[in-house]
PDB file of N, CA and C in Angstrom:
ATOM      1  N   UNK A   1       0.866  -1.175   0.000  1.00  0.00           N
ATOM      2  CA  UNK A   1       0.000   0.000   0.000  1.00  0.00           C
ATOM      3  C   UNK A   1       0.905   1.227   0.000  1.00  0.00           C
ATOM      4  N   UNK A   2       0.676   2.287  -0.938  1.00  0.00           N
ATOM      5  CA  UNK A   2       1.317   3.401  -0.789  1.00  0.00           C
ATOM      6  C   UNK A   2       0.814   3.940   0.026  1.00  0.00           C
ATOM      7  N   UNK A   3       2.386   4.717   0.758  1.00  0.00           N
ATOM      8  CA  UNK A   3       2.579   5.882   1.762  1.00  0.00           C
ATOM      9  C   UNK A   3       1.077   6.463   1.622  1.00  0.00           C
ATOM     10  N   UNK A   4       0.909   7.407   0.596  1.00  0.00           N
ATOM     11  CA  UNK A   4      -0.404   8.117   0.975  1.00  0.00           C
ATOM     12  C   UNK A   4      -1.900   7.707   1.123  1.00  0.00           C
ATOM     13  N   UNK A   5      -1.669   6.425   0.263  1.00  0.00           N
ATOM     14  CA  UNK A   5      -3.165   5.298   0.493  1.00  0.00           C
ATOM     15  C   UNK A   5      -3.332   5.618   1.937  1.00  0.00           C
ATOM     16  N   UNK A   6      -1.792   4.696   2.588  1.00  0.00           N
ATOM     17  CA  UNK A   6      -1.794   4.505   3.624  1.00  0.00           C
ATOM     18  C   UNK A   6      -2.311   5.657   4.951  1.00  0.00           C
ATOM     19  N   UNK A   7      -1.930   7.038   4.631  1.00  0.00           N
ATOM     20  CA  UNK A   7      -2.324   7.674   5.458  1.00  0.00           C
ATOM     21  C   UNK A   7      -3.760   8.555   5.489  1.00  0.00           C
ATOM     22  N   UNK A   8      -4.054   8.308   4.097  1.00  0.00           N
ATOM     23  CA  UNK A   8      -5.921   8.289   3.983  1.00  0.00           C
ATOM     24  C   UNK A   8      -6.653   7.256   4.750  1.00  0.00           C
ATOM     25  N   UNK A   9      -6.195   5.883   4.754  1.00  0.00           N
ATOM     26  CA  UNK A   9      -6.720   5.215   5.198  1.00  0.00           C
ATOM     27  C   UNK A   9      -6.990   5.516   6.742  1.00  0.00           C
ATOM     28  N   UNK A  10      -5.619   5.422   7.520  1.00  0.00           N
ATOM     29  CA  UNK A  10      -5.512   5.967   8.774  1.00  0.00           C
ATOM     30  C   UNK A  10      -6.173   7.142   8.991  1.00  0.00           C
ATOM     31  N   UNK A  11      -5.929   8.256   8.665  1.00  0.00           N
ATOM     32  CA  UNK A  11      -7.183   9.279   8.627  1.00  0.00           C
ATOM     33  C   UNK A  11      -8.775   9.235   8.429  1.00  0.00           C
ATOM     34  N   UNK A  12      -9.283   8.169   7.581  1.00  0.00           N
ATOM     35  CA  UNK A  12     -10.940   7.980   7.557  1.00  0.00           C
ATOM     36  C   UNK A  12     -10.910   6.639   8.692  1.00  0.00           C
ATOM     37  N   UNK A  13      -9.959   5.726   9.420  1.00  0.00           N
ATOM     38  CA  UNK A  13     -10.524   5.126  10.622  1.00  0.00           C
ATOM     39  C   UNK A  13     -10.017   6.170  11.746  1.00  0.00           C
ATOM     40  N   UNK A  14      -9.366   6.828  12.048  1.00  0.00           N
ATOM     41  CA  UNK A  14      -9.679   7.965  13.211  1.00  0.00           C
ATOM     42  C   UNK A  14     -10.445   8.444  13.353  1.00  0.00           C
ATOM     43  N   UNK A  15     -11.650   9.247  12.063  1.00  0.00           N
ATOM     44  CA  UNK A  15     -12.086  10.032  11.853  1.00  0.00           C
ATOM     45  C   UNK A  15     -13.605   9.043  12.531  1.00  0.00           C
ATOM     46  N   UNK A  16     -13.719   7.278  11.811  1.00  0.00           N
ATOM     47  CA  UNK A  16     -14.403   7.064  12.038  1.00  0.00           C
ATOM     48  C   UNK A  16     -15.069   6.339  13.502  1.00  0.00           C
ATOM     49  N   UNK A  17     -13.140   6.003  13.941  1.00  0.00           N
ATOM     50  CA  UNK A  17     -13.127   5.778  15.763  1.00  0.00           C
ATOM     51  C   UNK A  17     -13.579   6.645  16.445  1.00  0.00           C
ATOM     52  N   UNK A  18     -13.386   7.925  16.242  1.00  0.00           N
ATOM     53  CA  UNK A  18     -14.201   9.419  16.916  1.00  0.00           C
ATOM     54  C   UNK A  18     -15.537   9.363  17.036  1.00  0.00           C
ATOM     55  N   UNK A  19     -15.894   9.077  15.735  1.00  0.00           N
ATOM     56  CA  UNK A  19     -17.202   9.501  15.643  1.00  0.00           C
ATOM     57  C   UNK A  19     -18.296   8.146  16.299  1.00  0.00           C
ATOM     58  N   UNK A  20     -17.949   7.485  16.281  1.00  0.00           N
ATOM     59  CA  UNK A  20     -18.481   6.401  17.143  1.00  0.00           C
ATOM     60  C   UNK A  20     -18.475   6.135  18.505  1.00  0.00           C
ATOM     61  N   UNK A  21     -17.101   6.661  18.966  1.00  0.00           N
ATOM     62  CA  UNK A  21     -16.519   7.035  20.221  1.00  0.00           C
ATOM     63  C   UNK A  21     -17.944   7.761  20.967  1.00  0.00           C
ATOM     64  N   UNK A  22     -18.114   9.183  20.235  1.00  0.00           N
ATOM     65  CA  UNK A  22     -18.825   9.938  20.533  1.00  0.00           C
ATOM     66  C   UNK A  22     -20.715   9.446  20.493  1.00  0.00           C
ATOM     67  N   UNK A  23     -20.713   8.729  19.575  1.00  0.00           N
ATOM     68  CA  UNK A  23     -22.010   7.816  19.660  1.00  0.00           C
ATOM     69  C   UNK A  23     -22.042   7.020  21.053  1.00  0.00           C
ATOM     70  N   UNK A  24     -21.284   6.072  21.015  1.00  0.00           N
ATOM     71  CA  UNK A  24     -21.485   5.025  22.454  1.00  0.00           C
ATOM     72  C   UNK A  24     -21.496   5.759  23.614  1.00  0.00           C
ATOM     73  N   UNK A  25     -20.287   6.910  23.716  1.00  0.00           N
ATOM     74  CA  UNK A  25     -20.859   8.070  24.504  1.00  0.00           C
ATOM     75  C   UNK A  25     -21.955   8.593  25.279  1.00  0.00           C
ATOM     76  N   UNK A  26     -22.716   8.795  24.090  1.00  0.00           N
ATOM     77  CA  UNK A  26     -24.316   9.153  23.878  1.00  0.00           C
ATOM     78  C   UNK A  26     -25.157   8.245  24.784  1.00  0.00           C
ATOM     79  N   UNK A  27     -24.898   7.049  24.206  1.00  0.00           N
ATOM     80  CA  UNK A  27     -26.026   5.899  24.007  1.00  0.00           C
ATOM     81  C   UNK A  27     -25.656   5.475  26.125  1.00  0.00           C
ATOM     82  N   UNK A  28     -24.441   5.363  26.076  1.00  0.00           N
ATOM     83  CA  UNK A  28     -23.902   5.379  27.809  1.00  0.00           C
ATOM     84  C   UNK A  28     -24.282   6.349  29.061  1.00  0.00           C
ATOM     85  N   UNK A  29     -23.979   7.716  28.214  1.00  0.00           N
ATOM     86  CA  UNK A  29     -24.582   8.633  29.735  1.00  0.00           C
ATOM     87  C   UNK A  29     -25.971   9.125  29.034  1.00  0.00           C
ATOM     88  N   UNK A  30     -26.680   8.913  28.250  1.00  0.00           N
ATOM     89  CA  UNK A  30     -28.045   9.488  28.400  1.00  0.00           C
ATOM     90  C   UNK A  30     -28.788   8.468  28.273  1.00  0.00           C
ATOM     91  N   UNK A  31     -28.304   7.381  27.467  1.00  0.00           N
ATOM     92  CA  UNK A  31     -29.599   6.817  26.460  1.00  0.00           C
ATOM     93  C   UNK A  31     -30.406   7.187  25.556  1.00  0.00           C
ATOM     94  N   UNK A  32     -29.473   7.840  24.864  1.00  0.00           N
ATOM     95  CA  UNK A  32     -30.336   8.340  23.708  1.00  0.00           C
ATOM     96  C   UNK A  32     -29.126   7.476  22.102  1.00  0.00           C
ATOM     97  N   UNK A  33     -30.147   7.178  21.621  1.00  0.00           N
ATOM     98  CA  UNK A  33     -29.666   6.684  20.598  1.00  0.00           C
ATOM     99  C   UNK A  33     -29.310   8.284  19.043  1.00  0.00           C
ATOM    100  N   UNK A  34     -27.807   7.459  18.544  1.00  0.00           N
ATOM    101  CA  UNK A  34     -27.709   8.244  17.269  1.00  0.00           C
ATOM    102  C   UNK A  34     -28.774   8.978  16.624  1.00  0.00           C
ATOM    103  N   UNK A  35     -28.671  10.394  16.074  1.00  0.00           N
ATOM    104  CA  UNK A  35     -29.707  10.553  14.839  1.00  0.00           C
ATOM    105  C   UNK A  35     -29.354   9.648  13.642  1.00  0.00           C
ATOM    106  N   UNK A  36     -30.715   9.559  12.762  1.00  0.00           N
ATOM    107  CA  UNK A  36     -30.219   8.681  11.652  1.00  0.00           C
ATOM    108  C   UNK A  36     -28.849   9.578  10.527  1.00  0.00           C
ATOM    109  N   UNK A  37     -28.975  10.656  10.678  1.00  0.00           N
ATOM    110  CA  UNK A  37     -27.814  10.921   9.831  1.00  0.00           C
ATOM    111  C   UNK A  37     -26.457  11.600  10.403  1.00  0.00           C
ATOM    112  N   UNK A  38     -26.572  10.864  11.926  1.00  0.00           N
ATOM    113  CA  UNK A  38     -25.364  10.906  12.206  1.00  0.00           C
ATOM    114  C   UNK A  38     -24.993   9.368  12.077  1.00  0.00           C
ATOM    115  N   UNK A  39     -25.569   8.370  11.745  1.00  0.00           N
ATOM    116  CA  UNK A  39     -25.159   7.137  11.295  1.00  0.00           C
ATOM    117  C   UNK A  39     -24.810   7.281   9.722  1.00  0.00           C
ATOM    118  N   UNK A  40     -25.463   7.516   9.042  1.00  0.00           N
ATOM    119  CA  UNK A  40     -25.592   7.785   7.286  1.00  0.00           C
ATOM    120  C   UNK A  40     -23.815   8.745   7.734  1.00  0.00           C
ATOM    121  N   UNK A  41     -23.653   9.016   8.346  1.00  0.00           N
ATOM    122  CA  UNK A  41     -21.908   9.816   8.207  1.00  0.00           C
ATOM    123  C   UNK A  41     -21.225   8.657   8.309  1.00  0.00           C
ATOM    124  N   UNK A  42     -21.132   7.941   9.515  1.00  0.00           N
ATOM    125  CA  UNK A  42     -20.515   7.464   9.858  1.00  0.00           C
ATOM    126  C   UNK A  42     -20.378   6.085   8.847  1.00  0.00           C
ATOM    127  N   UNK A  43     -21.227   5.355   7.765  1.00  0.00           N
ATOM    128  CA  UNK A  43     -21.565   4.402   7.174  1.00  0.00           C
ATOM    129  C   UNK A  43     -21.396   5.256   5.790  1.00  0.00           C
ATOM    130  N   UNK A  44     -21.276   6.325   5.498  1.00  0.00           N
ATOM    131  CA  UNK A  44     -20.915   6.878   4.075  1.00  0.00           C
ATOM    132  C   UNK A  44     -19.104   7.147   3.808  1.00  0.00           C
ATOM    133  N   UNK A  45     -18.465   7.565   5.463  1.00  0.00           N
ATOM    134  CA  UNK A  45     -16.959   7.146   5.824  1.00  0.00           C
ATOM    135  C   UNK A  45     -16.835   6.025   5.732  1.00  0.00           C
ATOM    136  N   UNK A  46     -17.392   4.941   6.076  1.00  0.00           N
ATOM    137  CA  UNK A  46     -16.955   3.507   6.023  1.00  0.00           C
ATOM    138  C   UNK A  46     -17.370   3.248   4.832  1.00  0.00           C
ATOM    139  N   UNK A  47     -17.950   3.109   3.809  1.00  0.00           N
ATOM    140  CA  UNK A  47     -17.715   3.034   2.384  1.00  0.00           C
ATOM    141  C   UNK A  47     -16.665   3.348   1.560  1.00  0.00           C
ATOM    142  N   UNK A  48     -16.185   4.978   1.620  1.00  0.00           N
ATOM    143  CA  UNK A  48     -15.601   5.978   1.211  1.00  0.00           C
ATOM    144  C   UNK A  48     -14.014   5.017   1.523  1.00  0.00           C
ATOM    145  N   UNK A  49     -14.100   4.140   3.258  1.00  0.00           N
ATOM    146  CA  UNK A  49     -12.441   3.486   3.178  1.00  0.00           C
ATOM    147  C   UNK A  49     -12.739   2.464   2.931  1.00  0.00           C
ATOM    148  N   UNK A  50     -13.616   1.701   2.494  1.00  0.00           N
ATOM    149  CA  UNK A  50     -13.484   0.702   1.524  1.00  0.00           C
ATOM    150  C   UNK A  50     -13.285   0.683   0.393  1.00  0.00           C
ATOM    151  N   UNK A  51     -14.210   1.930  -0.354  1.00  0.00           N
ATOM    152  CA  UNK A  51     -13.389   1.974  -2.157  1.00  0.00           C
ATOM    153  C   UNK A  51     -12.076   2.448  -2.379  1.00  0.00           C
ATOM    154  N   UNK A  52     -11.781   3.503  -1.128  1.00  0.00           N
ATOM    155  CA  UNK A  52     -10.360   3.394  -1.355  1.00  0.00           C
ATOM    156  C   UNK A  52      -9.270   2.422  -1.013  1.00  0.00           C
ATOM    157  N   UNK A  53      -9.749   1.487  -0.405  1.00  0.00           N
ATOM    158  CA  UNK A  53      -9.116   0.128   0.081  1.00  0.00           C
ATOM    159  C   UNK A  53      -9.309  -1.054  -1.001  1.00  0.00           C
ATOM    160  N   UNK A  54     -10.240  -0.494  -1.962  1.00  0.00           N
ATOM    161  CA  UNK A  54     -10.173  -1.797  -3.087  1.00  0.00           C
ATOM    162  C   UNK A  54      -9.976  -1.265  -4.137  1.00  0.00           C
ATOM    163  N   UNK A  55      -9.587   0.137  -3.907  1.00  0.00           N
ATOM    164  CA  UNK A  55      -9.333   0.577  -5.518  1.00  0.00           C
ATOM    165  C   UNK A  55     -10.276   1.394  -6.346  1.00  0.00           C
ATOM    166  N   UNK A  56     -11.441   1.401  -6.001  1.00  0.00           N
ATOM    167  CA  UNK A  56     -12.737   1.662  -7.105  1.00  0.00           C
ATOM    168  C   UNK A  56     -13.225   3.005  -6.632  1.00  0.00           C
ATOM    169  N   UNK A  57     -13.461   4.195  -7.968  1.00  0.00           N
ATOM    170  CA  UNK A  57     -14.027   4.468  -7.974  1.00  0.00           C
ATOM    171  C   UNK A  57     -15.812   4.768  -7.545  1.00  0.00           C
ATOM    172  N   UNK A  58     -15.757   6.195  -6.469  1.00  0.00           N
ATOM    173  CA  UNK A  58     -16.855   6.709  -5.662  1.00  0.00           C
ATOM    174  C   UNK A  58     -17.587   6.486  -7.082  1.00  0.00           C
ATOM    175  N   UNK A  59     -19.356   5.625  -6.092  1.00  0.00           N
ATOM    176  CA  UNK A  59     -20.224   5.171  -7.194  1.00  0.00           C
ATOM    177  C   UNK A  59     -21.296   6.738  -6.553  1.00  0.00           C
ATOM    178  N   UNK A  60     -21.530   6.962  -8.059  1.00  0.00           N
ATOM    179  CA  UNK A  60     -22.437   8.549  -8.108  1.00  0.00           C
ATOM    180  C   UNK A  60     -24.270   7.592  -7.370  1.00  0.00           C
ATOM    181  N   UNK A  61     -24.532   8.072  -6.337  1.00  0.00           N
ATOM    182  CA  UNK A  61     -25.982   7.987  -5.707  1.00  0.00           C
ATOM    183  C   UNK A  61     -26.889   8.263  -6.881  1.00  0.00           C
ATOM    184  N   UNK A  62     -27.958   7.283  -6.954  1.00  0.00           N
ATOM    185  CA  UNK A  62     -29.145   6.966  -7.623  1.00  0.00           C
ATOM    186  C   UNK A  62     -30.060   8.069  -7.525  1.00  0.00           C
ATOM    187  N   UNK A  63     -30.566   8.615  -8.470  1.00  0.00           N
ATOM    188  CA  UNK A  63     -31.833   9.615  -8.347  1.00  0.00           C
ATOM    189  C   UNK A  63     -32.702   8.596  -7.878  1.00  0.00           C
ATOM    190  N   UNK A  64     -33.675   9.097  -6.716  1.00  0.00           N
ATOM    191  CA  UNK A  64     -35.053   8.807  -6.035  1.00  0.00           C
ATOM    192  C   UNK A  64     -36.169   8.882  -7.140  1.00  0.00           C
ATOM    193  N   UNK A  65     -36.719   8.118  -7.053  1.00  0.00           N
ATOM    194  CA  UNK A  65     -38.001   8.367  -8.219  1.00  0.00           C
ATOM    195  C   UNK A  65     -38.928   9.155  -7.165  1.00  0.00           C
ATOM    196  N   UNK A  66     -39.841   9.910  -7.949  1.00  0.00           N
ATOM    197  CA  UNK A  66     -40.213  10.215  -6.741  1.00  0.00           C
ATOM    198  C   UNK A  66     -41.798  11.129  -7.620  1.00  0.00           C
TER     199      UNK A  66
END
């Protein structure tokens, strides 16, 4: 893995140890569970270091029919 793969990678799991950190947090001294799009962050980072962990090109989101 190149140097800079490498330190993207490390940078989107800090980013995403934090932010979870700060969830269980939550869920520990209040009991209140995540908003849904503070999960949709945290699960759009964990995508984001998987395509860059396999190589592929960010897939462009589907228009909603609507």
């Amino acid at each position: 893995m190149s140097q800079s793969k490498r330190e993207q990678v490390i940078s989107h799991l800090r980013y995403i140890r934090q932010e979870l950190r700060e969830m269980h947090q939550g869920v520990m001294d209040d009991g209140l569970l995540p908003e849904p799009g503070e999960l949709r962050g945290v699960l759009a980072q964990m995508e984001a270091l998987l395509e860059l962990l396999e190589g592929k090109v960010a897939k462009k989101p589907k228009a909603e029919a609507g």
